[in-house]
C-alpha atoms as a PDB file:
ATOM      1  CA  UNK A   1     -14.172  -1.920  -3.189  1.00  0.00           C
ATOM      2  CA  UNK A   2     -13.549  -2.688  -7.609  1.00  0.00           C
ATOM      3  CA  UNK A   3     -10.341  -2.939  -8.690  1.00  0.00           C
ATOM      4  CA  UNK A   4     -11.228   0.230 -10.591  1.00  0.00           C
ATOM      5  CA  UNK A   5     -11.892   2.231  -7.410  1.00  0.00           C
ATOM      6  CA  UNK A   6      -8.151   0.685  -6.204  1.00  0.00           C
ATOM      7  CA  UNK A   7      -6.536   1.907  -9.062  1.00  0.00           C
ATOM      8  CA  UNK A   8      -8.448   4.993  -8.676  1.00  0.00           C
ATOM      9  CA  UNK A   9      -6.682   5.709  -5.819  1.00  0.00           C
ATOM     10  CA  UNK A  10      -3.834   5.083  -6.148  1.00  0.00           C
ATOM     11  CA  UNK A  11      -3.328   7.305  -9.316  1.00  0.00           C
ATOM     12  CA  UNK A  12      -4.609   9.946  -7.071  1.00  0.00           C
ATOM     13  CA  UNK A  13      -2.085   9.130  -5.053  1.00  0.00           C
ATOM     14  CA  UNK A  14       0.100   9.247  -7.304  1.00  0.00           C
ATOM     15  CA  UNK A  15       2.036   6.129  -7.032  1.00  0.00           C
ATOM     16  CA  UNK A  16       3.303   2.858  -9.444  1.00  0.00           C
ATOM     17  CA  UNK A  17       1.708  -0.213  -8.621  1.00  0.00           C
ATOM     18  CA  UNK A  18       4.644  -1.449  -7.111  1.00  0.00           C
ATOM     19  CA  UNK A  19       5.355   1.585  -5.190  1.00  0.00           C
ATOM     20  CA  UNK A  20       1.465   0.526  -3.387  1.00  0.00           C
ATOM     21  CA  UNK A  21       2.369  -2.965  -3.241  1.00  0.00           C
ATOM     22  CA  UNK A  22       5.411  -1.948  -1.194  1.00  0.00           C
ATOM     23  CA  UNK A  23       2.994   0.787   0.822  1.00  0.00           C
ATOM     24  CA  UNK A  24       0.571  -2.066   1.790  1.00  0.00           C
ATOM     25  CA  UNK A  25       3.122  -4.078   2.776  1.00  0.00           C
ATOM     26  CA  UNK A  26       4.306  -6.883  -0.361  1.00  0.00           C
ATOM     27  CA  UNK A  27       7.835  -7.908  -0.127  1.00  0.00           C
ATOM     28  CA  UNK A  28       9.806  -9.732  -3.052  1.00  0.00           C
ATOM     29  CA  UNK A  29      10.553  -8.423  -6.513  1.00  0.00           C
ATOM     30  CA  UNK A  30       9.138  -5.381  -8.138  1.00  0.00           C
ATOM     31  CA  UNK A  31       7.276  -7.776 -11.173  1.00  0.00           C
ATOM     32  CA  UNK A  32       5.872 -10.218  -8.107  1.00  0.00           C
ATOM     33  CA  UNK A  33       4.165  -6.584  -6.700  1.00  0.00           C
ATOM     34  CA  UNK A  34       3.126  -5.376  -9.571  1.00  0.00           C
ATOM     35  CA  UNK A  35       1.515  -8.248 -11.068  1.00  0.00           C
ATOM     36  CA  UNK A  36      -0.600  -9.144  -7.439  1.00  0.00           C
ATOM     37  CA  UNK A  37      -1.458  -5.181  -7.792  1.00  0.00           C
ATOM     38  CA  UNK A  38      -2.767  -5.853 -11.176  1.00  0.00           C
ATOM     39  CA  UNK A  39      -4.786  -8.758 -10.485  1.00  0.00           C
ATOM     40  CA  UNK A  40      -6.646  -6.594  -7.574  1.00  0.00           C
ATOM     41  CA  UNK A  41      -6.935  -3.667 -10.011  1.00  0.00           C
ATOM     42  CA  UNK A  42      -8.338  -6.322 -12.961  1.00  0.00           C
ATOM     43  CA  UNK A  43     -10.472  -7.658 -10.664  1.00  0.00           C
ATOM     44  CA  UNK A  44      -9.262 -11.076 -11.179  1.00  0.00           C
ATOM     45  CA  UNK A  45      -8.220 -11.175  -7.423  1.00  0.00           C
ATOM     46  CA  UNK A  46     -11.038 -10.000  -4.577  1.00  0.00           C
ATOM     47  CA  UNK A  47      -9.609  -7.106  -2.721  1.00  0.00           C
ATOM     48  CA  UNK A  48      -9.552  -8.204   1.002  1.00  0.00           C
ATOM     49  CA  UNK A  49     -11.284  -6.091   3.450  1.00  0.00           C
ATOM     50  CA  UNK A  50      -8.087  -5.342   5.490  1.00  0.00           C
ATOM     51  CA  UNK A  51      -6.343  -3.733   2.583  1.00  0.00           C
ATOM     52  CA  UNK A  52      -8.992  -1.835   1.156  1.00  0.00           C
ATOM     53  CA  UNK A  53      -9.288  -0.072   4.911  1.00  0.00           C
ATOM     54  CA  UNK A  54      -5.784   0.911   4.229  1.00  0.00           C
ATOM     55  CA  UNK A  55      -6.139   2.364   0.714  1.00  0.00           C
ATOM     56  CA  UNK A  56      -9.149   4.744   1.899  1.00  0.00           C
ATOM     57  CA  UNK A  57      -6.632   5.728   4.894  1.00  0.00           C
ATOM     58  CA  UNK A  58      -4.169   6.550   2.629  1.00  0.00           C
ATOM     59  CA  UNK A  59      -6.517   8.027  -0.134  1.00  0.00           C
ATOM     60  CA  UNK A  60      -7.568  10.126   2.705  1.00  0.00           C
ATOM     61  CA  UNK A  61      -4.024  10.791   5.112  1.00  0.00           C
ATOM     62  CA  UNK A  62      -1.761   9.830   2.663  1.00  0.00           C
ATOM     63  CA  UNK A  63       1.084   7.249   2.464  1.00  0.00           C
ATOM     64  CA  UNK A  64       3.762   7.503   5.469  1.00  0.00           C
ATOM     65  CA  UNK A  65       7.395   8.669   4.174  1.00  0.00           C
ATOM     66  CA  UNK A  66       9.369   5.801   3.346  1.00  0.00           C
ATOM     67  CA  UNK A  67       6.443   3.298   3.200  1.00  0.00           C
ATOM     68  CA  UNK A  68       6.878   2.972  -0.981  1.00  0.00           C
ATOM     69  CA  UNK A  69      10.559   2.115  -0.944  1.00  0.00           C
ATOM     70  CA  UNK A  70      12.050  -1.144  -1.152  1.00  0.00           C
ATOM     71  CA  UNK A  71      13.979  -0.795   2.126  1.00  0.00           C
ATOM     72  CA  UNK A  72      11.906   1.325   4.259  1.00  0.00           C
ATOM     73  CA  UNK A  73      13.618   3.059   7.602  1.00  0.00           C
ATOM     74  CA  UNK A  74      12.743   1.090  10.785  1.00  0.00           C
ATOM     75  CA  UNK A  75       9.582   2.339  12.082  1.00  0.00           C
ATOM     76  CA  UNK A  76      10.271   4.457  15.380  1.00  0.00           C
ATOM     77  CA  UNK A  77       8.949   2.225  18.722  1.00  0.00           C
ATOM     78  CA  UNK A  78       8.749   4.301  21.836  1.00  0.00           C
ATOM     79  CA  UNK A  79      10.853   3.641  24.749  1.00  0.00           C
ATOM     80  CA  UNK A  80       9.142   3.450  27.747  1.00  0.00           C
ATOM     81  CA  UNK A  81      10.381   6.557  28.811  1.00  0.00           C
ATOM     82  CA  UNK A  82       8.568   7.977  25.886  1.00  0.00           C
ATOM     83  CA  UNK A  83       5.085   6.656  26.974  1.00  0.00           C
ATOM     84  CA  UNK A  84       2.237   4.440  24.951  1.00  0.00           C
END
């Protein structure tokens, strides 16, 4: 994946580069996201291939609610009652 096809996506997604930084998972301030975004998108960084699996499954599903924010809702774990 280019940086342009990253940045591609996530305009069709319609999201800030920090709001994708938090989606994939970057923690810390919103300049620290934005600028590591950038870099990818500039193609000064190589996008690895673990996050460019997850920006075709959300250029395809969609970002989870929540996912963008800076303090996302715990993710739901099942109970064993609840199954796998």
């Amino acid at each position: 994946m280019t940086g342009s096809e990253m940045k591609s996506i996530r305009a069709a997604l319609g999201l800030s580069a920090v709001q994708l930084g938090r989606a994939v998972g970057y923690t810390g301030g919103d300049a620290t996201i934005a600028v590591m975004i950038s870099k990818y998108e500039n193609g000064s960084r190589t996008i690895p291939r673990h996050l460019e699996r997850l920006l075709h499954m959300f250029h395809w599903h969609g970002v989870p609610a929540g996912w963008t924010s800076k303090f996302p809702a715990d993710l739901h774990t099942p109970t064993t009652d609840e199954g796998p």
